[in-house]
N, C-alpha and C. Protein backbone atom coordinates (compact mmCIF):
# COMPACT_ATOMS: atom_id res chain seq x y z
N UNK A 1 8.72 -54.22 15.91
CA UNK A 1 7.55 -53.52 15.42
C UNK A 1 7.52 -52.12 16.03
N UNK A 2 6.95 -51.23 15.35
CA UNK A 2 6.82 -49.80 16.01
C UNK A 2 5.54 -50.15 17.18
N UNK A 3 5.97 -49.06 17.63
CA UNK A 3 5.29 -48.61 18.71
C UNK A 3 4.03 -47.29 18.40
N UNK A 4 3.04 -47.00 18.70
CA UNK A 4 2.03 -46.43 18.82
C UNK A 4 2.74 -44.75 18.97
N UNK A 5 3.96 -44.61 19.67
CA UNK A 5 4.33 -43.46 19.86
C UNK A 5 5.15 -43.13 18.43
N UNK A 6 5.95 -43.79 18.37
CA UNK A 6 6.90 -43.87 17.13
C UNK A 6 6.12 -44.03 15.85
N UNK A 7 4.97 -44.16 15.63
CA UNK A 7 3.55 -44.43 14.80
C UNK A 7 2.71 -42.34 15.11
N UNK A 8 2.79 -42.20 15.36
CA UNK A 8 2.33 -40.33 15.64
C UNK A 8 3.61 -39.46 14.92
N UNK A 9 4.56 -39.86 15.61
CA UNK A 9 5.94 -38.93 15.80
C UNK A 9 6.42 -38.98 13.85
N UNK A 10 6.01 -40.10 13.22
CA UNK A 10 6.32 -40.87 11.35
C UNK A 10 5.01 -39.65 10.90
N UNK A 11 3.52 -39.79 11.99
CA UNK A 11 2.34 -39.22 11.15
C UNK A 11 2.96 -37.72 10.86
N UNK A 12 3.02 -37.36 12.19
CA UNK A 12 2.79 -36.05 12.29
C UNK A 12 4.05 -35.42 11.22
N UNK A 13 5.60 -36.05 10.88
CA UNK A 13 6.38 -35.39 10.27
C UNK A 13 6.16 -35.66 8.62
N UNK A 14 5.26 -37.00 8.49
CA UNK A 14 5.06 -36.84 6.95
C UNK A 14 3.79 -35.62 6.67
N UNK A 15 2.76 -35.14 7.60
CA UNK A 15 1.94 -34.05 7.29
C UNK A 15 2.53 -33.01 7.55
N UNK A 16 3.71 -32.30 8.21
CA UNK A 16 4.31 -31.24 8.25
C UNK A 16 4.59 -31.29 6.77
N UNK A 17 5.57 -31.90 6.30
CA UNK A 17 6.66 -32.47 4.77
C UNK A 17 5.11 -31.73 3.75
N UNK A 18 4.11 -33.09 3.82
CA UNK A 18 3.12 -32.77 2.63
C UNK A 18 2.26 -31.21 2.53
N UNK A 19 2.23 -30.82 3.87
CA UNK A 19 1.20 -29.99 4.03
C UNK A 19 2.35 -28.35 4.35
N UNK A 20 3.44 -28.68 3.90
CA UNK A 20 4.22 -26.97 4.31
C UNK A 20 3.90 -25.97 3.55
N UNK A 21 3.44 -26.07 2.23
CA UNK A 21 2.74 -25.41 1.26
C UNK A 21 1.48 -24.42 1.79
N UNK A 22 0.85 -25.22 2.35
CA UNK A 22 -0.36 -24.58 2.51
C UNK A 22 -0.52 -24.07 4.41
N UNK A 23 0.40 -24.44 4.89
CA UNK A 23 0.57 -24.26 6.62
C UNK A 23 0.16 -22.76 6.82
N UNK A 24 1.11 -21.32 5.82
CA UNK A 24 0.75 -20.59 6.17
C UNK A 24 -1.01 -19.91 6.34
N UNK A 25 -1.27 -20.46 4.91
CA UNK A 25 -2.53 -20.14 4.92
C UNK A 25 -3.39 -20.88 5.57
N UNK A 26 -3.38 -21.65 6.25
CA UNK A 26 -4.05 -22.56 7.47
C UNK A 26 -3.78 -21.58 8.36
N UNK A 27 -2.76 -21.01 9.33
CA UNK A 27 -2.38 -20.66 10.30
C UNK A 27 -3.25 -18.71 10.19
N UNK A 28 -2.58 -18.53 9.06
CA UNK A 28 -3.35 -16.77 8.61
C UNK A 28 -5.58 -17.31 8.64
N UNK A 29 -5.78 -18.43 8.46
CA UNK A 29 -7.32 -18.51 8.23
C UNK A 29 -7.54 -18.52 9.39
N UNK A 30 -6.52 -19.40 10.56
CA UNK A 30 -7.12 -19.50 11.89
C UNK A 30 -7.31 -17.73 12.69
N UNK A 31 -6.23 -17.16 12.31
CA UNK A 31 -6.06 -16.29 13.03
C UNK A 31 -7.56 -14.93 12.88
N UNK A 32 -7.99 -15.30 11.48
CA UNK A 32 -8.94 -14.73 10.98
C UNK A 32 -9.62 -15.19 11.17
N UNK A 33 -10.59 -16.54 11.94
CA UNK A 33 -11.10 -16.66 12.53
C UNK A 33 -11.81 -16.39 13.97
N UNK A 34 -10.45 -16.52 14.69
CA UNK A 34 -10.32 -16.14 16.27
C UNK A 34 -10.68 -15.15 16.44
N UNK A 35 -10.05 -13.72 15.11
CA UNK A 35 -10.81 -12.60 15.67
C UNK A 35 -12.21 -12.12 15.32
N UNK A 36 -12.73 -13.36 14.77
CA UNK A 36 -13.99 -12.63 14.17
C UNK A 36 -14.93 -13.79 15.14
N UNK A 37 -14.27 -14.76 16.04
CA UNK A 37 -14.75 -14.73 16.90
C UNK A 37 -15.20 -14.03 18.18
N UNK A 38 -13.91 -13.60 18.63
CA UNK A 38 -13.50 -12.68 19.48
C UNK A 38 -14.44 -11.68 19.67
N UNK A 39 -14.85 -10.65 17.98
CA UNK A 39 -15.27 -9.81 17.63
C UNK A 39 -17.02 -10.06 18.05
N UNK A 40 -17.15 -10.87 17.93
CA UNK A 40 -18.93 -11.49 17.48
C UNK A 40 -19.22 -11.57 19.17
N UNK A 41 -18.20 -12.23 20.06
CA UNK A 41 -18.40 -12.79 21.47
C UNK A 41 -18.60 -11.68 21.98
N UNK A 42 -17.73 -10.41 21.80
CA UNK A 42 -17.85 -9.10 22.71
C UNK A 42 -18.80 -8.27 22.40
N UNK A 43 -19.56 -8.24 21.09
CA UNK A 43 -20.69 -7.68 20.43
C UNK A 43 -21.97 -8.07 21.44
N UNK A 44 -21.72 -9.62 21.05
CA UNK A 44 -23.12 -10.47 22.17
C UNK A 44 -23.07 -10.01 23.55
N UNK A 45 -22.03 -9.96 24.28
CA UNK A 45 -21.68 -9.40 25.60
C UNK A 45 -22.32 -8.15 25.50
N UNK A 46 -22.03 -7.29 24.84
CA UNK A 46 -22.10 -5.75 24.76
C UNK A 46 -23.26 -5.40 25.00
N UNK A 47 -24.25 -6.51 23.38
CA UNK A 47 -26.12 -6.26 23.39
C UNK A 47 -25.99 -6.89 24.68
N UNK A 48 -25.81 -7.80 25.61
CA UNK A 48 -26.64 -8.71 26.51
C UNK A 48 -26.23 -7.42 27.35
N UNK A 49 -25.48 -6.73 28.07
CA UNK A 49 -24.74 -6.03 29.32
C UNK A 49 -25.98 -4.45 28.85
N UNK A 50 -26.22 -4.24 27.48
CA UNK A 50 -26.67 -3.14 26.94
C UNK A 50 -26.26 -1.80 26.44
N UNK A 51 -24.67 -2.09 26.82
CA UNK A 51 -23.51 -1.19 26.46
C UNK A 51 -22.73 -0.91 25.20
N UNK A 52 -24.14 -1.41 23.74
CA UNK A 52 -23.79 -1.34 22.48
C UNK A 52 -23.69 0.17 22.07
N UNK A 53 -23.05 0.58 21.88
CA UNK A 53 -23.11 2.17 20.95
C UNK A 53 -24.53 2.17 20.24
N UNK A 54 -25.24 3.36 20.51
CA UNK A 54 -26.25 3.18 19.66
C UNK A 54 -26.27 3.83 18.32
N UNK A 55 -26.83 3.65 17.46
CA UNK A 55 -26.41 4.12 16.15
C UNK A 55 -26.70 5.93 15.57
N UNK A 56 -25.33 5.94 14.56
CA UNK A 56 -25.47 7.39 14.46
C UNK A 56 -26.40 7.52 13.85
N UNK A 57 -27.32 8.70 13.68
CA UNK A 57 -28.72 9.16 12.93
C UNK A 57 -27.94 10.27 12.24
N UNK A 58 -27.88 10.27 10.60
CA UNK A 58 -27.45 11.14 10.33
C UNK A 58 -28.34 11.62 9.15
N UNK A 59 -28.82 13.12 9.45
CA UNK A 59 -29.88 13.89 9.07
C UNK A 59 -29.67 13.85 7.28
N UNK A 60 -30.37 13.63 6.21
CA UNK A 60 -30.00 14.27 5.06
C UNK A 60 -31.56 14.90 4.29
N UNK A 61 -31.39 15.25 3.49
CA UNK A 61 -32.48 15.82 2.65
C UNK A 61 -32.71 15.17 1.24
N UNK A 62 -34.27 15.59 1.06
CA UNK A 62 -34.31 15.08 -0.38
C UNK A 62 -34.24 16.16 -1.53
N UNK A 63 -33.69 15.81 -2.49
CA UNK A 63 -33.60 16.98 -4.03
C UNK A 63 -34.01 16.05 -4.91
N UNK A 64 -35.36 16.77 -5.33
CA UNK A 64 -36.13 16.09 -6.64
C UNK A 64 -35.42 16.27 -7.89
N UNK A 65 -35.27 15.47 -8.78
CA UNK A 65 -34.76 15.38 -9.66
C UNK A 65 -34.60 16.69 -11.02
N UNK A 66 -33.18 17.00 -10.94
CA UNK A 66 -33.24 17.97 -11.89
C UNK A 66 -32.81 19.09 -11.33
N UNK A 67 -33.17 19.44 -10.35
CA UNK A 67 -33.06 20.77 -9.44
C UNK A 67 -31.32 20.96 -8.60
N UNK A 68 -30.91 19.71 -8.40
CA UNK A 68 -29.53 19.49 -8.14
C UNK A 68 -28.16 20.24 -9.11
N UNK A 69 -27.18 20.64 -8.67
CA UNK A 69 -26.17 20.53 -9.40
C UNK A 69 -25.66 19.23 -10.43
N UNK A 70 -24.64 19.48 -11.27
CA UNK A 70 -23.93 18.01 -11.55
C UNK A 70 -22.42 17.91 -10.89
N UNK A 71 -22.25 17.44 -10.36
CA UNK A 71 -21.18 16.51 -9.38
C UNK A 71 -19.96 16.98 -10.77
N UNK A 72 -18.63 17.30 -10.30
CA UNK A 72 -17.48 17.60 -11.24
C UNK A 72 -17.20 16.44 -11.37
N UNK A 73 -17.11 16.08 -13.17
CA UNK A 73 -17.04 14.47 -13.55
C UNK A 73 -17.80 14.14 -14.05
N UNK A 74 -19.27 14.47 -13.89
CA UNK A 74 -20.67 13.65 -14.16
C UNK A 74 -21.08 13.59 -15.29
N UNK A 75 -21.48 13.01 -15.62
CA UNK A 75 -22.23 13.61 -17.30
C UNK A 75 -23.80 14.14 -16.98
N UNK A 76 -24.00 15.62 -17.69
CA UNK A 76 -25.34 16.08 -17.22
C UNK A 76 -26.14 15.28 -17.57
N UNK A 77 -27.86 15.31 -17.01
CA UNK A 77 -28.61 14.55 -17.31
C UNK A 77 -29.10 15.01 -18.86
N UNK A 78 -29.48 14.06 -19.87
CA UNK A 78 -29.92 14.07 -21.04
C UNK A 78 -29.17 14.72 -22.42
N UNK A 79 -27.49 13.74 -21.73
CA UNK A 79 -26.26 14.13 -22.68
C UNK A 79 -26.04 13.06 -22.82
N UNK A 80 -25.59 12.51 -24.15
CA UNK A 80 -25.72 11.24 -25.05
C UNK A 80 -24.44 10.89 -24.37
N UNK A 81 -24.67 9.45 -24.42
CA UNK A 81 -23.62 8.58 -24.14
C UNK A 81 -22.31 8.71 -24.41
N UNK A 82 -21.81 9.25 -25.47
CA UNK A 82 -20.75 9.25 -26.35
C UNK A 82 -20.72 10.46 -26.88
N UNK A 83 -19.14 11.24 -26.14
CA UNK A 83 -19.42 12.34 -27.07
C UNK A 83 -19.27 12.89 -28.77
């Protein structure tokens, strides 16, 4: 009768055999995991320590409608769909 070891050593080479298809993309999901673990762990560290970058403020203005240029490409405002 087999043995318990010789019973792993049968598992493990018939799921290599069935599963080689899809191994890479198992192995590429883990890796994309880890770093978006990685990523999330040092973020939390960062807020908890208080050493997050704080965010850029970047100044813009408002232009009421009409008063703007048209962007090269655009279709002016109140030019039919189709020329």
């Amino acid at each position: 009768m087999f043995g318990l070891s010789e019973l792993a050593i049968i598992l493990i080479v018939v799921i290599a055999v069935i599963g080689m298809k899809k191994l890479p993309e198992l192995t590429r999901s883990a890796g994309k995991a880890t770093r978006i673990l990685k990523a999330e762990a040092r973020a939390a560290k960062d807020e908890e320590v208080g050493t997050a970058p704080t965010p850029r403020v970047v100044q813009g203005e408002v232009v009421p409608p009409g008063t703007g240029t048209t962007p090269p490409g655009a279709r002016p405002a109140g030019a039919p769909d189709r020329p």
